[in-house]
PDB file of N, CA and C in Angstrom:
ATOM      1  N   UNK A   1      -8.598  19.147 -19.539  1.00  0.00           N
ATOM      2  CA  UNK A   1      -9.425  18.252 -18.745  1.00  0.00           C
ATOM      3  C   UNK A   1      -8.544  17.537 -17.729  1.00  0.00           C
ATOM      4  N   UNK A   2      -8.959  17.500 -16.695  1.00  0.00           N
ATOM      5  CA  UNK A   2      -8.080  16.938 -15.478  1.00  0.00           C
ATOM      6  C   UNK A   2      -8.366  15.330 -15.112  1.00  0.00           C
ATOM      7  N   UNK A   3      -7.222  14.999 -15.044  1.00  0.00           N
ATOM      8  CA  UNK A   3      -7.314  13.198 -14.996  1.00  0.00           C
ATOM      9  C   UNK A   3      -8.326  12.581 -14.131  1.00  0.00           C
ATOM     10  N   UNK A   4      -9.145  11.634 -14.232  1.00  0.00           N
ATOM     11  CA  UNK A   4      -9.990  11.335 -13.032  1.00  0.00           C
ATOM     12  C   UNK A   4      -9.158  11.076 -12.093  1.00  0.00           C
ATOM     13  N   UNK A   5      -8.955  10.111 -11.495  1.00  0.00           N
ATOM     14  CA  UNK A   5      -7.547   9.966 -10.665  1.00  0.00           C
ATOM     15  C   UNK A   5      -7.359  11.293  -9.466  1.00  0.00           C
ATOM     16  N   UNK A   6      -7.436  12.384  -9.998  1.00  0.00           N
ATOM     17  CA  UNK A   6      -6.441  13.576  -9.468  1.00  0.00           C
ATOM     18  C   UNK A   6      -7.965  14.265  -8.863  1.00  0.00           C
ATOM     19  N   UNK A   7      -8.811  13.509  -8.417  1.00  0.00           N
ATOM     20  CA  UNK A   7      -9.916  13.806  -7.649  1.00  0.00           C
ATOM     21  C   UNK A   7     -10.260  13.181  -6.704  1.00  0.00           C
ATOM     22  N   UNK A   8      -9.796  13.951  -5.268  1.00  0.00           N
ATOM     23  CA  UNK A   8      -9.838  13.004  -4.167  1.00  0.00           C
ATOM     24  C   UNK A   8     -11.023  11.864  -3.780  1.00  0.00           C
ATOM     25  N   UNK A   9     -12.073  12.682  -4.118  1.00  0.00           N
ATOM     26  CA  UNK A   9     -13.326  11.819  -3.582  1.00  0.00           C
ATOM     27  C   UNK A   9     -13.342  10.858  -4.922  1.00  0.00           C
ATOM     28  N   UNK A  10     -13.466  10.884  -6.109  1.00  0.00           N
ATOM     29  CA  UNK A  10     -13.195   9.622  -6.952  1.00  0.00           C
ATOM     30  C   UNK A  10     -12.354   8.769  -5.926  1.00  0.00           C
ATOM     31  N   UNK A  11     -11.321   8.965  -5.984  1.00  0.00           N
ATOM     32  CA  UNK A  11     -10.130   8.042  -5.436  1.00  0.00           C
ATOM     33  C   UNK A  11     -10.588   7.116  -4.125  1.00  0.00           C
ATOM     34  N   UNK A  12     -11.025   7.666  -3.299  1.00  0.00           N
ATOM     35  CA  UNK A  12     -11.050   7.528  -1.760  1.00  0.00           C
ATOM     36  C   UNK A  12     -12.839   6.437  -2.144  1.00  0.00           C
ATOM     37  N   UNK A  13     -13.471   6.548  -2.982  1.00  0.00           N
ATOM     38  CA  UNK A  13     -14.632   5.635  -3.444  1.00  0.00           C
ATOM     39  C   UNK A  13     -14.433   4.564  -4.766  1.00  0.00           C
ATOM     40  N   UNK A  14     -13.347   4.924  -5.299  1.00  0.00           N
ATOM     41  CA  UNK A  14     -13.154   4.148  -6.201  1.00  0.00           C
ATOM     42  C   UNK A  14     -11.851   2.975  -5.434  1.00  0.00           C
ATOM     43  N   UNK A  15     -11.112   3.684  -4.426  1.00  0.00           N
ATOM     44  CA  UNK A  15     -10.527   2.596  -3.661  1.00  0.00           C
ATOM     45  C   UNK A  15     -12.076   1.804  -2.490  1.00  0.00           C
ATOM     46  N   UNK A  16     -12.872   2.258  -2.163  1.00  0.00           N
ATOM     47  CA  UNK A  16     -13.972   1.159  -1.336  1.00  0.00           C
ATOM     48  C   UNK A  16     -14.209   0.085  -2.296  1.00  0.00           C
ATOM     49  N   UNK A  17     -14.664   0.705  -3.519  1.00  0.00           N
ATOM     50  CA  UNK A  17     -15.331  -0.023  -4.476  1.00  0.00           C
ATOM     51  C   UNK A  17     -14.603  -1.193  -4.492  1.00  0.00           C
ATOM     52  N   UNK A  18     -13.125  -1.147  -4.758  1.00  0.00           N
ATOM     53  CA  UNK A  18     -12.334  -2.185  -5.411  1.00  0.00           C
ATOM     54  C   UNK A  18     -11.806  -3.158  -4.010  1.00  0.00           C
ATOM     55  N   UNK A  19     -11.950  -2.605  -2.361  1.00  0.00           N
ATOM     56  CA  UNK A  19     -11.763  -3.245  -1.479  1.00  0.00           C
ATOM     57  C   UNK A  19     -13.059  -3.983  -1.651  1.00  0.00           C
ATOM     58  N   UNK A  20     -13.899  -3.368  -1.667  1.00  0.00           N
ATOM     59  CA  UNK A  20     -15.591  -4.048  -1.393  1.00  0.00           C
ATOM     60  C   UNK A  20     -15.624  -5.229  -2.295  1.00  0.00           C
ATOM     61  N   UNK A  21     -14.807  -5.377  -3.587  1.00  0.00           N
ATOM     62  CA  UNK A  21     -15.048  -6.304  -4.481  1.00  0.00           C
ATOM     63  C   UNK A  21     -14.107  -7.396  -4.374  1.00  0.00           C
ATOM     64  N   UNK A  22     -12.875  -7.073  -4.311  1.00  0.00           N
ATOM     65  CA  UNK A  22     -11.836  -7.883  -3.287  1.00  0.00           C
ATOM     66  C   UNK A  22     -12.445  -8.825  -2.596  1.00  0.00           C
ATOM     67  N   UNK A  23     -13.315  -8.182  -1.205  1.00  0.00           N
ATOM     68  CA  UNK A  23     -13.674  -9.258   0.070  1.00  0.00           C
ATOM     69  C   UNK A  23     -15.045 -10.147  -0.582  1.00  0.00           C
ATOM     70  N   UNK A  24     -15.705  -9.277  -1.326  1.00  0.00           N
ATOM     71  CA  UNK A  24     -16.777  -9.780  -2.039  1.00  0.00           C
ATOM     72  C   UNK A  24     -16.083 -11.455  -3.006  1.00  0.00           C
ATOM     73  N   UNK A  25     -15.177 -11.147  -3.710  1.00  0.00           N
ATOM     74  CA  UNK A  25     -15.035 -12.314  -4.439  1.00  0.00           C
ATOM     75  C   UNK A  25     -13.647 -13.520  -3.483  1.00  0.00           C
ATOM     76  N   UNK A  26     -13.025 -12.630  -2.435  1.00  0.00           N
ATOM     77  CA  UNK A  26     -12.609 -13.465  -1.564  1.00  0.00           C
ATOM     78  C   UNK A  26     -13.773 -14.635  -0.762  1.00  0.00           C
ATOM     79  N   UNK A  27     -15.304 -13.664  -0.226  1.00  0.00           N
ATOM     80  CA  UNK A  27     -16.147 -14.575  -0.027  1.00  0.00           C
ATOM     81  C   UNK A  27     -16.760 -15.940  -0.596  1.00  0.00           C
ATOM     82  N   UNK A  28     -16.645 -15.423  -1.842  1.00  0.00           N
ATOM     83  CA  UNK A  28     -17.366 -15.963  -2.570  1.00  0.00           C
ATOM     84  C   UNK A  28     -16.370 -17.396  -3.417  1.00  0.00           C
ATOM     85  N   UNK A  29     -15.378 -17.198  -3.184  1.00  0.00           N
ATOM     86  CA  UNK A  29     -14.337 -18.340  -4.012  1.00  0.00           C
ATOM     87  C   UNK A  29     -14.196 -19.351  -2.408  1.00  0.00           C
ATOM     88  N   UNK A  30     -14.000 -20.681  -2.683  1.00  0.00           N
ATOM     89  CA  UNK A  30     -14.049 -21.843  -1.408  1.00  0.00           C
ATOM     90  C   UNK A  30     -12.880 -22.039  -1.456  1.00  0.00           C
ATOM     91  N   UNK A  31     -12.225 -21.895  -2.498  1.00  0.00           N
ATOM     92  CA  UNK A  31     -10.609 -22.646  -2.379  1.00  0.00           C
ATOM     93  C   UNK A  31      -9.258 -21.235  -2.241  1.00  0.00           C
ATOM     94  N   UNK A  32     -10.112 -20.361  -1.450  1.00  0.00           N
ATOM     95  CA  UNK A  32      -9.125 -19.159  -1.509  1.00  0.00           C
ATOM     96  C   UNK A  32      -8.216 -19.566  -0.663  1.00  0.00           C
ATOM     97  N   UNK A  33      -6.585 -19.498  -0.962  1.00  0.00           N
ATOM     98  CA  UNK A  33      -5.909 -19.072   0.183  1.00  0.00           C
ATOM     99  C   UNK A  33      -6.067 -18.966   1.481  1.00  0.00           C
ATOM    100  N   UNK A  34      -6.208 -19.410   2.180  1.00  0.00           N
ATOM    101  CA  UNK A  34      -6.024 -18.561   3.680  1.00  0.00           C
ATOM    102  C   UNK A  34      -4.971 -17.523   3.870  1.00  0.00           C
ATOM    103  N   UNK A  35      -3.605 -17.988   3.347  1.00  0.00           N
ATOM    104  CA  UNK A  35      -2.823 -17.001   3.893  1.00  0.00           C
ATOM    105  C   UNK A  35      -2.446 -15.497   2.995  1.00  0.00           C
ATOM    106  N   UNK A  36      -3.392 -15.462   2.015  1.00  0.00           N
ATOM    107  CA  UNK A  36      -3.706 -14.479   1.391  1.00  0.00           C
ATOM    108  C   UNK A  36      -4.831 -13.601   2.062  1.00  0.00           C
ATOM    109  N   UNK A  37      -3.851 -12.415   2.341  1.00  0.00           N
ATOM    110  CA  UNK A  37      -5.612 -11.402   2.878  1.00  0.00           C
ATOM    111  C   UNK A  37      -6.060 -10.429   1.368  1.00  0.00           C
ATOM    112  N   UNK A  38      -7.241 -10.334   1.908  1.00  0.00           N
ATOM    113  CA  UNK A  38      -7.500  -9.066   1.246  1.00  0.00           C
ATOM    114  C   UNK A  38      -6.520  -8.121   0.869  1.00  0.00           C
ATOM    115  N   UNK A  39      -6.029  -7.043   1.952  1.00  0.00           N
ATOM    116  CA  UNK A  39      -5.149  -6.577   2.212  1.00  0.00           C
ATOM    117  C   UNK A  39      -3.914  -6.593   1.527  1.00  0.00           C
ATOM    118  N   UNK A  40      -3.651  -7.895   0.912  1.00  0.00           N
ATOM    119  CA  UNK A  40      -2.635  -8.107   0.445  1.00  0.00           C
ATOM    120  C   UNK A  40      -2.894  -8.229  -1.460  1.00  0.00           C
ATOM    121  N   UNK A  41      -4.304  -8.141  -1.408  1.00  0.00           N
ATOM    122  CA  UNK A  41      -4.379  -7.649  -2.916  1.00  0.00           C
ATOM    123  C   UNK A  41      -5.022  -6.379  -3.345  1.00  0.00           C
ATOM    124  N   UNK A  42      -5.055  -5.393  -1.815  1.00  0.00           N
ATOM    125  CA  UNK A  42      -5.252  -4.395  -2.493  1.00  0.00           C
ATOM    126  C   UNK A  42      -4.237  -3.111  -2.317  1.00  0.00           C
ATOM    127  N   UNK A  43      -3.059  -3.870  -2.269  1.00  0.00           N
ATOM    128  CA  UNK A  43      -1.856  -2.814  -1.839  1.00  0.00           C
ATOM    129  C   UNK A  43      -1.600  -2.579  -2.834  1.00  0.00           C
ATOM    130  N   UNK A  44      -1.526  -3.180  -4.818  1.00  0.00           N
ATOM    131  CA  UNK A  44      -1.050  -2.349  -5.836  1.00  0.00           C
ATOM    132  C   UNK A  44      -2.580  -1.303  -6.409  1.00  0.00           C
ATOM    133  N   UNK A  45      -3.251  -1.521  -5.694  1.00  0.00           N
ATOM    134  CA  UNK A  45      -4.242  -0.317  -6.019  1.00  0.00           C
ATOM    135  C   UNK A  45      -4.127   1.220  -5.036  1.00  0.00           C
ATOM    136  N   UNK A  46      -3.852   0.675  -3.856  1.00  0.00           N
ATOM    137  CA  UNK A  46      -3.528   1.972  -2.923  1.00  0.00           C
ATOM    138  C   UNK A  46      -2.216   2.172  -2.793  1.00  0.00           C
ATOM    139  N   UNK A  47      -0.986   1.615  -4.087  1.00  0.00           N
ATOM    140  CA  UNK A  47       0.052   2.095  -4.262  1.00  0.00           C
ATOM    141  C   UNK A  47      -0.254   2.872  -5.559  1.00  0.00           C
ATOM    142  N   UNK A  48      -1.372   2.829  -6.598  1.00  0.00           N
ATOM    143  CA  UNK A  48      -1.372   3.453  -7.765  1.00  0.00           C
ATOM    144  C   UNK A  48      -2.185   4.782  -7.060  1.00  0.00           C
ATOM    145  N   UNK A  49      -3.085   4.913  -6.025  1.00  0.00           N
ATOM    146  CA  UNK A  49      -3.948   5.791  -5.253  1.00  0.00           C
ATOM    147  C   UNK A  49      -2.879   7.153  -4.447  1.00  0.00           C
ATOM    148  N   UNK A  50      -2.130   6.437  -3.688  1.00  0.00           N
ATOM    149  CA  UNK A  50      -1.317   7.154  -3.324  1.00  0.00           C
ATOM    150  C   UNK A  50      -0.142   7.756  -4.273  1.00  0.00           C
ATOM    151  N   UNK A  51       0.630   7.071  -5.061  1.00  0.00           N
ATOM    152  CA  UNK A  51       2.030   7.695  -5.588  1.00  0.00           C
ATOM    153  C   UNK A  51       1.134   9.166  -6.925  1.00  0.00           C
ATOM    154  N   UNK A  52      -0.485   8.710  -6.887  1.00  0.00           N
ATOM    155  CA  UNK A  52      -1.161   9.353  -7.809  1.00  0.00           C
ATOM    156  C   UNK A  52      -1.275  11.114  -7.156  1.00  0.00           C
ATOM    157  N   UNK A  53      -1.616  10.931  -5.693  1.00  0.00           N
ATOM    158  CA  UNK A  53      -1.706  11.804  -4.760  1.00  0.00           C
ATOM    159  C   UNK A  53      -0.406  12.435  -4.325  1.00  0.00           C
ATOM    160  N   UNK A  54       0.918  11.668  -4.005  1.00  0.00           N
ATOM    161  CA  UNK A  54       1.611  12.807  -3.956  1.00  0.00           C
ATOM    162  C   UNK A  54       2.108  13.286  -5.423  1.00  0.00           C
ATOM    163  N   UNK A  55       2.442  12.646  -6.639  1.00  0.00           N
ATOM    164  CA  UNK A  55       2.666  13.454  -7.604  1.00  0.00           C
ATOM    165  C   UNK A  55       2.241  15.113  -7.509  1.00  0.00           C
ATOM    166  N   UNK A  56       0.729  15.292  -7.377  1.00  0.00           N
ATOM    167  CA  UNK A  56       0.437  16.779  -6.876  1.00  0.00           C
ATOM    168  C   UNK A  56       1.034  17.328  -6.024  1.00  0.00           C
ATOM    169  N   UNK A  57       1.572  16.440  -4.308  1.00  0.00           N
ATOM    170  CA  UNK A  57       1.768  16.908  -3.663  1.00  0.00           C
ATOM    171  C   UNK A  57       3.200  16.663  -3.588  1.00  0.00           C
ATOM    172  N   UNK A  58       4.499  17.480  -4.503  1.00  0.00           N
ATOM    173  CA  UNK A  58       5.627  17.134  -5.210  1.00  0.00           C
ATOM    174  C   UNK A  58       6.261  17.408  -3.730  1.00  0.00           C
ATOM    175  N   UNK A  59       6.105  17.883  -2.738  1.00  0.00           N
ATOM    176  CA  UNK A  59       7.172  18.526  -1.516  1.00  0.00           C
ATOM    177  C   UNK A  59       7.181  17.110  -0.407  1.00  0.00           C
ATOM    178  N   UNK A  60       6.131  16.576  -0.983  1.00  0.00           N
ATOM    179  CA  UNK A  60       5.668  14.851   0.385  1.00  0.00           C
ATOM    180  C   UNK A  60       6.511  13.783  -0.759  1.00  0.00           C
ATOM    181  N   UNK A  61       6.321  13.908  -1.975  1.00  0.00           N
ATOM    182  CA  UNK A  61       7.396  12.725  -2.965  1.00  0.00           C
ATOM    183  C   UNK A  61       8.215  12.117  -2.662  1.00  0.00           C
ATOM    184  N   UNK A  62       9.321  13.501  -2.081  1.00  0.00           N
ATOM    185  CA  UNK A  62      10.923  12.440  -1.840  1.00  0.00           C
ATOM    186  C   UNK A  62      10.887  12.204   0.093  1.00  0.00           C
ATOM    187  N   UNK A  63       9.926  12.871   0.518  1.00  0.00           N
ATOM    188  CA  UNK A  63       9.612  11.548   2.155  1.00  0.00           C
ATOM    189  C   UNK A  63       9.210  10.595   1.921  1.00  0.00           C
ATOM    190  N   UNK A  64       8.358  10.476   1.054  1.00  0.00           N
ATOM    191  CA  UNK A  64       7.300   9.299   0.686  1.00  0.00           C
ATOM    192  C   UNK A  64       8.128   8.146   0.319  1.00  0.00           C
ATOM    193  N   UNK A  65       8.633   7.884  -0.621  1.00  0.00           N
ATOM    194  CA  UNK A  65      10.351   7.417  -1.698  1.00  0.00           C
ATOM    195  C   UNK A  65      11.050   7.050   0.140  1.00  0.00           C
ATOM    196  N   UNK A  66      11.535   8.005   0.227  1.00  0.00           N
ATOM    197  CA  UNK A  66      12.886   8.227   1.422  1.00  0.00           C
ATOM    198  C   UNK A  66      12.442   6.840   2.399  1.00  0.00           C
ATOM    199  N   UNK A  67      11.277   7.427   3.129  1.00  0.00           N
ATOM    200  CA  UNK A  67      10.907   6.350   3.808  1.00  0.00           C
ATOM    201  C   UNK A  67      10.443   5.347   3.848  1.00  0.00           C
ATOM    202  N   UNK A  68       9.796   4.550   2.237  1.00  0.00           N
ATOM    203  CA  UNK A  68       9.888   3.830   1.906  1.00  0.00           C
ATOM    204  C   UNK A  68      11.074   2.815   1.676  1.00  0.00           C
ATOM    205  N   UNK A  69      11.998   3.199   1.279  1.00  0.00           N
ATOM    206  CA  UNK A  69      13.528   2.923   1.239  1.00  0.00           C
ATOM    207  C   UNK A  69      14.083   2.476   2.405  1.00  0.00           C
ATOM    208  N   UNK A  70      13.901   3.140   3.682  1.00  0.00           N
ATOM    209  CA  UNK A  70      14.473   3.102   4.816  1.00  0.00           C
ATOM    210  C   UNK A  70      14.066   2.234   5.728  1.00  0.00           C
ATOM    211  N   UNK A  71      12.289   2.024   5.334  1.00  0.00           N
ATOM    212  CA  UNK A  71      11.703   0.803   6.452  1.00  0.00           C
ATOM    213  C   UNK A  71      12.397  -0.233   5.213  1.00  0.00           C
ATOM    214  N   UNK A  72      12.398  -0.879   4.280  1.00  0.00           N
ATOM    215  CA  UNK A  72      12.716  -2.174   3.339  1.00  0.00           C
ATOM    216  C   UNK A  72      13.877  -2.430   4.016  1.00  0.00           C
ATOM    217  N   UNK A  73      14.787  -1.097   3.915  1.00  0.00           N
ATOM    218  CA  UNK A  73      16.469  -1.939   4.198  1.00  0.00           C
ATOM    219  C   UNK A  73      16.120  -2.209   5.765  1.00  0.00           C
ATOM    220  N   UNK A  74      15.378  -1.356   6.797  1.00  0.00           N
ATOM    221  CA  UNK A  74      15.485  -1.665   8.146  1.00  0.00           C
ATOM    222  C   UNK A  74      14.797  -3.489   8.408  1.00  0.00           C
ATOM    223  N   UNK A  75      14.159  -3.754   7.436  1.00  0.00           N
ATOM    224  CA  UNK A  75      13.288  -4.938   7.782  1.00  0.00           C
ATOM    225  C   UNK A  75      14.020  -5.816   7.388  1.00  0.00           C
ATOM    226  N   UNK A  76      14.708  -5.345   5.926  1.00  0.00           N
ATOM    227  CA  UNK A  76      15.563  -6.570   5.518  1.00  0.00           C
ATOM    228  C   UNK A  76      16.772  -6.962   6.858  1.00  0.00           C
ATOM    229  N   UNK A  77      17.243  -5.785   7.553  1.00  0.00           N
ATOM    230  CA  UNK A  77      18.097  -6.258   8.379  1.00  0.00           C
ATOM    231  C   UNK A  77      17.592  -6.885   9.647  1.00  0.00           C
ATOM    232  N   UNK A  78      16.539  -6.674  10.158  1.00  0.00           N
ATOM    233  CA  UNK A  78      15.447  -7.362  10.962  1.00  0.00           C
ATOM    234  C   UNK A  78      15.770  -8.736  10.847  1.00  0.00           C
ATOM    235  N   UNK A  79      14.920  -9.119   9.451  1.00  0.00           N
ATOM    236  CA  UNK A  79      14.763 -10.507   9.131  1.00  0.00           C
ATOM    237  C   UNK A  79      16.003 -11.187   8.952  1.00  0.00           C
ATOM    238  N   UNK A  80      16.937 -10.539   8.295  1.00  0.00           N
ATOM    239  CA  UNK A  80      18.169 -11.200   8.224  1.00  0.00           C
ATOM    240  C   UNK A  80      19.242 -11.538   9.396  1.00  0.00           C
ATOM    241  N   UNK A  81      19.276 -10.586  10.653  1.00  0.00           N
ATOM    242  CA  UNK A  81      19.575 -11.103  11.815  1.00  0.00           C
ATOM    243  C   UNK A  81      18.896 -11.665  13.089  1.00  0.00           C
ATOM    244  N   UNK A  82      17.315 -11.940  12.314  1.00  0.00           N
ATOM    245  CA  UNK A  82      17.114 -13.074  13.811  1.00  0.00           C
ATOM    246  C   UNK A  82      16.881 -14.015  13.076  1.00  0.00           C
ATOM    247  N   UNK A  83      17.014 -14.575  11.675  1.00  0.00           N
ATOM    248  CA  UNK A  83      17.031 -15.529  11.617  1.00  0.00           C
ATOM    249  C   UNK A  83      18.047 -16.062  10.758  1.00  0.00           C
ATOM    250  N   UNK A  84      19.221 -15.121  10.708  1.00  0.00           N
ATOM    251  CA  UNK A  84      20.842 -15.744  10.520  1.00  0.00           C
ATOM    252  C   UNK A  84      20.548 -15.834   8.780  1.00  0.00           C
ATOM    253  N   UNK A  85      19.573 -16.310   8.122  1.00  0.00           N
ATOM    254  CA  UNK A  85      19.650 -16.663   6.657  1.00  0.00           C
ATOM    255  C   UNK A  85      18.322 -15.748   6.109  1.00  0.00           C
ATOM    256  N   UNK A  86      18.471 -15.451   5.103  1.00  0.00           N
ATOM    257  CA  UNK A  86      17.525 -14.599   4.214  1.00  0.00           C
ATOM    258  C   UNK A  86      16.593 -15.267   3.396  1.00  0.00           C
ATOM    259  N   UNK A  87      15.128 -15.736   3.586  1.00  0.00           N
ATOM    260  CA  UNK A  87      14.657 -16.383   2.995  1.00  0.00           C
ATOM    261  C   UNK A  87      13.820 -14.924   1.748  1.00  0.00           C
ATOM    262  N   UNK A  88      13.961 -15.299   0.322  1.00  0.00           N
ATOM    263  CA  UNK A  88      12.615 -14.607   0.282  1.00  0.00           C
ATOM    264  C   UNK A  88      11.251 -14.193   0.512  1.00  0.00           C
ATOM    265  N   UNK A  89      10.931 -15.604   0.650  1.00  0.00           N
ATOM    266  CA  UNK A  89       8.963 -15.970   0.746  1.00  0.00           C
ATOM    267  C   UNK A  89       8.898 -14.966   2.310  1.00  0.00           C
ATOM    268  N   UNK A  90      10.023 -15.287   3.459  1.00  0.00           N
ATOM    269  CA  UNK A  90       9.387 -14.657   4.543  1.00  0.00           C
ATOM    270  C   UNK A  90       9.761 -13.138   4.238  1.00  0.00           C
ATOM    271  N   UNK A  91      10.554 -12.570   3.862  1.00  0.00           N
ATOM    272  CA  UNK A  91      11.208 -10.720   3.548  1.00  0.00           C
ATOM    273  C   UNK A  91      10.049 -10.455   2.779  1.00  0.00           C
ATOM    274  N   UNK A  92       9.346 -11.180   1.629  1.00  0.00           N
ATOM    275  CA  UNK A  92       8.681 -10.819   0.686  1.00  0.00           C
ATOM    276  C   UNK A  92       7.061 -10.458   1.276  1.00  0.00           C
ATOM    277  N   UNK A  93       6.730 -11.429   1.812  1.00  0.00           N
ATOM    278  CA  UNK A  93       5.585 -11.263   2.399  1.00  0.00           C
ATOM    279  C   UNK A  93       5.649 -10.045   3.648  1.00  0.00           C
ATOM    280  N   UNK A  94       6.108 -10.267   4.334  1.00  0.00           N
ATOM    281  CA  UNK A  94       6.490  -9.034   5.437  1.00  0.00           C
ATOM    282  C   UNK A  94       6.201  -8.015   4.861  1.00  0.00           C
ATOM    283  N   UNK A  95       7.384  -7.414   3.854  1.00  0.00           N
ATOM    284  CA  UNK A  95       7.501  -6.506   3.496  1.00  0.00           C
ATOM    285  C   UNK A  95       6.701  -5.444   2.685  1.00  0.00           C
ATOM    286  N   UNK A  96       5.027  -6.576   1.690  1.00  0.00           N
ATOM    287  CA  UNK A  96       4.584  -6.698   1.485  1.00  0.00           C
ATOM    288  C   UNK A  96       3.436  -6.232   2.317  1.00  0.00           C
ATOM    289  N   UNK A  97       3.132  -6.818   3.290  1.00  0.00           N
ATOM    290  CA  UNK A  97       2.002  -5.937   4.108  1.00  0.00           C
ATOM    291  C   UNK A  97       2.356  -5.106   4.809  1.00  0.00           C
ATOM    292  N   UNK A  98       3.955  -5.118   5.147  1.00  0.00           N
ATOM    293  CA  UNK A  98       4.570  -3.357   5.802  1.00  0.00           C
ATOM    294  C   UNK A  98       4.246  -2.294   4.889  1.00  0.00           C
ATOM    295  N   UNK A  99       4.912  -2.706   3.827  1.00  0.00           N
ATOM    296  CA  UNK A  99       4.135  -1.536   2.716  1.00  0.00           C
ATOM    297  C   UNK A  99       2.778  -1.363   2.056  1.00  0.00           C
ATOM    298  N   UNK A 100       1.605  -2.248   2.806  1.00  0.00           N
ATOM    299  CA  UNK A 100       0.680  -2.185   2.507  1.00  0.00           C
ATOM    300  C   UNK A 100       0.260  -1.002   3.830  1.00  0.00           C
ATOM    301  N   UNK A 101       0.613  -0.940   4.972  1.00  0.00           N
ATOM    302  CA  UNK A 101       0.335  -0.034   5.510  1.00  0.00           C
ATOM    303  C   UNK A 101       0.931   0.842   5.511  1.00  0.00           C
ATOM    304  N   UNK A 102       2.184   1.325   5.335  1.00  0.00           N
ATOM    305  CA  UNK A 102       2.640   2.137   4.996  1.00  0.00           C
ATOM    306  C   UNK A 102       2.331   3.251   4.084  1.00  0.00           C
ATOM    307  N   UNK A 103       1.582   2.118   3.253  1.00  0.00           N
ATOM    308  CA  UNK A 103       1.152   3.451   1.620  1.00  0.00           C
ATOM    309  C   UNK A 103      -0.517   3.904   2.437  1.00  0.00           C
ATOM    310  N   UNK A 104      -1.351   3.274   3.138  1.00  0.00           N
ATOM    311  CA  UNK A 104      -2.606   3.336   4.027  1.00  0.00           C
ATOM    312  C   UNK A 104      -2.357   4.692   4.806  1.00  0.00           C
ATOM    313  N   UNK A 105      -1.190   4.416   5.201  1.00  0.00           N
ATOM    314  CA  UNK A 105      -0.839   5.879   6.349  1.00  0.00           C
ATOM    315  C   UNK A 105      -0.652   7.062   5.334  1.00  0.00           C
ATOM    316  N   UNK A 106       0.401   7.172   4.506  1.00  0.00           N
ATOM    317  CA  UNK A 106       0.659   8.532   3.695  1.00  0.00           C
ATOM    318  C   UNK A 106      -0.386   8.512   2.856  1.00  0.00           C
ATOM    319  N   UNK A 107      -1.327   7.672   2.538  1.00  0.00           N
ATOM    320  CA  UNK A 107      -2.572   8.077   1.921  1.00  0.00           C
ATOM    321  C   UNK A 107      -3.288   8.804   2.449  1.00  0.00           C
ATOM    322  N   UNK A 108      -3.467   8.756   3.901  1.00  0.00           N
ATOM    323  CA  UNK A 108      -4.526   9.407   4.977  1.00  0.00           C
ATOM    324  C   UNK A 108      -3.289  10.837   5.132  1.00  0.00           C
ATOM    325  N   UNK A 109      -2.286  10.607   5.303  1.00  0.00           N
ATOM    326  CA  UNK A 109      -1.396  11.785   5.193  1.00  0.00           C
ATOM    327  C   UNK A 109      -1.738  13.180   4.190  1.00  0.00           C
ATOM    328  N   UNK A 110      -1.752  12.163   2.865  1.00  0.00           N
ATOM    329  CA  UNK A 110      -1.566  13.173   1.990  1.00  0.00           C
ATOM    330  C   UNK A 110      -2.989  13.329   1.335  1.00  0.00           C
ATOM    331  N   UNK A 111      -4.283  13.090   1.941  1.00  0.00           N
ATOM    332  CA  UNK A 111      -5.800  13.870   2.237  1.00  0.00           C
ATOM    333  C   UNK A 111      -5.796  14.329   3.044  1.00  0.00           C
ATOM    334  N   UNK A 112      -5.287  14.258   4.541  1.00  0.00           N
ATOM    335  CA  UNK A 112      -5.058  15.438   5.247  1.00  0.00           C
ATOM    336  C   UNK A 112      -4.620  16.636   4.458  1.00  0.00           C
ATOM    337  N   UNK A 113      -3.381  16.646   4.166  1.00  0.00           N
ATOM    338  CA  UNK A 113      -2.614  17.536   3.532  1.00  0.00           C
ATOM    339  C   UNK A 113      -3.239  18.475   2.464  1.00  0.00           C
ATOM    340  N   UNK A 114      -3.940  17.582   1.883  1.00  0.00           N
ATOM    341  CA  UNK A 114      -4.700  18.420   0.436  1.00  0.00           C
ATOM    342  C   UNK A 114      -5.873  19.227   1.184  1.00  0.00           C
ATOM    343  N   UNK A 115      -6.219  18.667   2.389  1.00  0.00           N
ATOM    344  CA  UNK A 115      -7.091  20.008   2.729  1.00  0.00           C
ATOM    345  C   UNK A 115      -7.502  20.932   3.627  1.00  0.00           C
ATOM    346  N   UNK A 116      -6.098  20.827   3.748  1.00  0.00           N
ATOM    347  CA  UNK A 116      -5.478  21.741   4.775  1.00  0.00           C
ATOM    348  C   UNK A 116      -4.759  23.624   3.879  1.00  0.00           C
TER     349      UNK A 116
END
């Protein structure tokens, strides 16, 4: 029996679902954050969506990894030379919605890929 997970259209509706419920209870709470997006709580779901998707697709893995690796250290050096000192809260957050799009792009990557 094959994992649910490892079925694109599950995935690609079971990630709406959990954005849709996200903005839904972001609406709905008065004392939310502002500087919390959406976005920013649904990057460990479309990091479990994606690393789920290339597992199958084992030849996109070590780009996926690689360039993940390569934007962190490029940003860390970003942040660390225009503003001389390394704060966490600002590297963390950055880095945080860089890799929230980041995993957005090789997600759309690697559904291209599967059906092709």
């Amino acid at each position: 029996m094959e994992h649910v997970l490892e079925n694109i259209w599950v995935q690609i509706a079971a990630l709406i679902v959990v954005y849709g419920a996200i903005v839904l209870i972001r609406s709905r709470i008065r004392r939310w954050p502002r500087r919390i997006s959406a976005l920013d709580i649904f990057t460990p779901f479309i990091l479990v969506a994606c690393v789920s998707l290339m597992m199958q697709l084992r030849f996109l893995l070590l780009w996926f990894i690689l360039g993940w690796l390569i934007i962190c250290i490029i940003f860390l050096l970003i942040i660390g030379l225009k503003n001389r000192v390394l704060l966490y809260r600002q590297y963390f957050k950055g880095i945080w919605r860089l890799s929230s799009l980041y995993l957005l792009i090789w997600y759309i990557v690697g559904i291209g890929v599967t059906f092709i």
